[in-house]
Every structure is written in C-alpha cells, then in structure tokens.
Protein backbone atom coordinates (compact mmCIF):
# COMPACT_ATOMS: atom_id res chain seq x y z
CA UNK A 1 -18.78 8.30 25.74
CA UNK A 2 -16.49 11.36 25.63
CA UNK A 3 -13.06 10.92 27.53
CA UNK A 4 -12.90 14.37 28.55
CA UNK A 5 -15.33 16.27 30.94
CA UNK A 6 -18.09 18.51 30.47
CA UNK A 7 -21.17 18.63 28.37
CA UNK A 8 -21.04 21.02 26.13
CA UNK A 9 -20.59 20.17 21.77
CA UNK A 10 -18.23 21.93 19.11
CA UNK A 11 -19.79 23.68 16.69
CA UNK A 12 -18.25 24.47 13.91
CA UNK A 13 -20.03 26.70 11.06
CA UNK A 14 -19.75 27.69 7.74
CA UNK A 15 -16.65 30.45 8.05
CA UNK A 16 -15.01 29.43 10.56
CA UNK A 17 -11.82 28.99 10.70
CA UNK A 18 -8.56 28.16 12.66
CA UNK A 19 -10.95 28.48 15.99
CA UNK A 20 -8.73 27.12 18.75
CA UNK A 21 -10.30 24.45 21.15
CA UNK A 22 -7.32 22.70 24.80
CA UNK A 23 -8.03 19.58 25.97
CA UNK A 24 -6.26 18.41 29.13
CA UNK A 25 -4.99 15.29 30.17
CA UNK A 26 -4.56 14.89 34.23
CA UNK A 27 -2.06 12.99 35.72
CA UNK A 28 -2.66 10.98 38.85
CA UNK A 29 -1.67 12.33 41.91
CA UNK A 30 -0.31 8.89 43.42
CA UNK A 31 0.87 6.04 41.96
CA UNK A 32 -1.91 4.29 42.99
CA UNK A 33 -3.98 6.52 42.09
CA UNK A 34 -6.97 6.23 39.77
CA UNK A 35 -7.76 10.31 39.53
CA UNK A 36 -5.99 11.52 36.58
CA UNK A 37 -6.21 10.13 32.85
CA UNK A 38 -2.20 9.54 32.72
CA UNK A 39 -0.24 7.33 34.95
CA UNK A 40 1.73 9.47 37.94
CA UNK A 41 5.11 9.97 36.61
CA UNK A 42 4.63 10.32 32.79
CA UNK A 43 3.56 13.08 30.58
CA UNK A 44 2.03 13.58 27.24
CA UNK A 45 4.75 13.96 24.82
CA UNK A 46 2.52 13.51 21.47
CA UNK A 47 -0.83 13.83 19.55
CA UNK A 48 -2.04 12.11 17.08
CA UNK A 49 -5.41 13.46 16.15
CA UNK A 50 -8.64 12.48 13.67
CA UNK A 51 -12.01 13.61 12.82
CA UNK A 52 -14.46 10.58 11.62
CA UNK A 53 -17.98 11.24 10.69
CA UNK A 54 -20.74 9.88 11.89
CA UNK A 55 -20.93 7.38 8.39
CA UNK A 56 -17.04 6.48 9.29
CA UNK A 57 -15.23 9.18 6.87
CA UNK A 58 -12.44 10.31 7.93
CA UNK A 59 -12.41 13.71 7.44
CA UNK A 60 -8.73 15.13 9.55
CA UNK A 61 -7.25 17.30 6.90
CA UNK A 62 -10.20 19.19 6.18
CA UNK A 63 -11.22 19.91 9.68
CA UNK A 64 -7.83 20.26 11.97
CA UNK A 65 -6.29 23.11 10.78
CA UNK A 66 -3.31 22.59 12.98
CA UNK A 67 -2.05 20.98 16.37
CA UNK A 68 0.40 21.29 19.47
CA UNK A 69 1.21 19.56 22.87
CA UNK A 70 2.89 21.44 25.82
CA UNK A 71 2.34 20.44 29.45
CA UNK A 72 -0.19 18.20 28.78
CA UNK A 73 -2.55 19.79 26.81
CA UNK A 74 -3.61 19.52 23.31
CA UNK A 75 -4.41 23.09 21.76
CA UNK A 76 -6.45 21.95 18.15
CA UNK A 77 -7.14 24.13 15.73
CA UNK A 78 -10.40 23.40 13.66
CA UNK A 79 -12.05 24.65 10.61
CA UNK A 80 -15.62 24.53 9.25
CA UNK A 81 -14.19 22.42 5.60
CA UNK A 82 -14.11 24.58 2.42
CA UNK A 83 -13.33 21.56 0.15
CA UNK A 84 -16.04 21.92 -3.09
CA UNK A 85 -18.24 18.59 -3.38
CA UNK A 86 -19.83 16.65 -0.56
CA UNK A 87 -19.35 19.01 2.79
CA UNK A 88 -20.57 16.48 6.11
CA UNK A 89 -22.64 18.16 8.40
CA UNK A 90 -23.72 16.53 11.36
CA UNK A 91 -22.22 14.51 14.40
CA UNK A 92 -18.52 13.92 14.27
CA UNK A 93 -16.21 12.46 16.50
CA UNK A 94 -12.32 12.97 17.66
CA UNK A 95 -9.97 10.59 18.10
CA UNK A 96 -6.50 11.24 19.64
CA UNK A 97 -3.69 8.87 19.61
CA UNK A 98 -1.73 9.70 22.85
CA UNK A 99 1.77 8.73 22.96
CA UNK A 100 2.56 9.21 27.04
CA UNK A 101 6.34 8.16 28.66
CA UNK A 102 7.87 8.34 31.68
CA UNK A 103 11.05 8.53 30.19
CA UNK A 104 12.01 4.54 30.18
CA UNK A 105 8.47 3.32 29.25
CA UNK A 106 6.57 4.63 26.07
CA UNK A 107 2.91 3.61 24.98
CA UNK A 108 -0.28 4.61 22.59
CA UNK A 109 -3.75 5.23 24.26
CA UNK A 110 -6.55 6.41 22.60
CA UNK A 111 -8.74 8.73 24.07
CA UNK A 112 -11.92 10.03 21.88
CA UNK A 113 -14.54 13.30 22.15
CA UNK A 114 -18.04 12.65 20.59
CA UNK A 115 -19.37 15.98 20.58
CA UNK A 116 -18.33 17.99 17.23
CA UNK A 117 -21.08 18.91 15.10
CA UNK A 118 -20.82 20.78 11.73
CA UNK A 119 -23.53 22.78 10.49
CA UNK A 120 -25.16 25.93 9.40
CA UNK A 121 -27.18 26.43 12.58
C-alpha cells in the first residue's frame, strides 16, 4: 500500500525525460494528533529516494534524474532509462528514506509509492 494519497500510477515512457512528479508530507496539526504523516513540530529536512522493480532490482540511477526537499515536499525528477541492455518495464516501486527533526530529535522513516510503471503503452 502506497503512503501517499490518490489513485492514480506514473507512467513513464520511452522519451521521457526529467518529467517532474511533488509528493507531500503533512504534519499533524496537534501534538496528539494522528492527521498528518510527520509528527507536529518537525519538518522534512531530507530525501533519500529508490526505485526497485518488481523482481527486486534496484534501478535509482537510471530512473531519478534528480531530487529536492523544500517545505516538505519532495519534487523528483524521473526518466524513462536509456541504459543499452536489459530496460525493466513493468510495476516499480519508490522508496523514500525520510530524515524528519524537530531540531533536538532526528530520525529515518520510510515511506514507499507502489504505483510507477514503465512501458511503451
């Protein structure tokens, strides 16, 4: 199951390239509060982020083009690969590595999307 909301799937074809894709993280509005996907009072100061296909490969460097954080969202930029040899189309998934802080306390949390599909549809 996808951490993020909505239902929709990347696509990514044959020529493209650089295509730019945001993914927010919330923060709760309380601190007890259980409606964001960071704690109220931190922020999202890093990204770590991975594409695995569907047979485990991990295939980052060929698909994220580039990446950046700012106010809590992730702006990816992904590519359809253009490596010669084996090219895997089909399901994919993203993982990101989260580093979050509220300045005193600093900790890793994975969150993952399971919706990126390569292809020439």
């Amino acid at each position: 199951m996808s951490d993020f909301e909505g239902s929709k799937s990347i696509i990514l074809q044959p020529g493209d390239a650089a295509i730019p894709y945001t993914f927010e993280w919330t923060v709760c509005s309380a601190s007890t509060g259980n409606d964001g996907g960071i704690p109220y009072g931190h922020s999202l100061s890093s990204v770590v982020s991975s594409v695995h296909h569907e047979d485990g490969t991990v295939l980052s460097t060929a698909i994220i083009s580039a990446s950046s954080v700012t106010n809590n969202v992730l702006t990816i930029w992904l590519s359809y690969p253009t490596c010669t040899g084996t090219i895997f189309t089909g399901r994919h998934h993203m993982e990101f590595l989260a580093t979050i802080s509220d300045g005193s306390t600093t900790y890793v949390k994975e969150y993952d999307f399971n919706r990126l599909i390569l292809g020439d549809l």
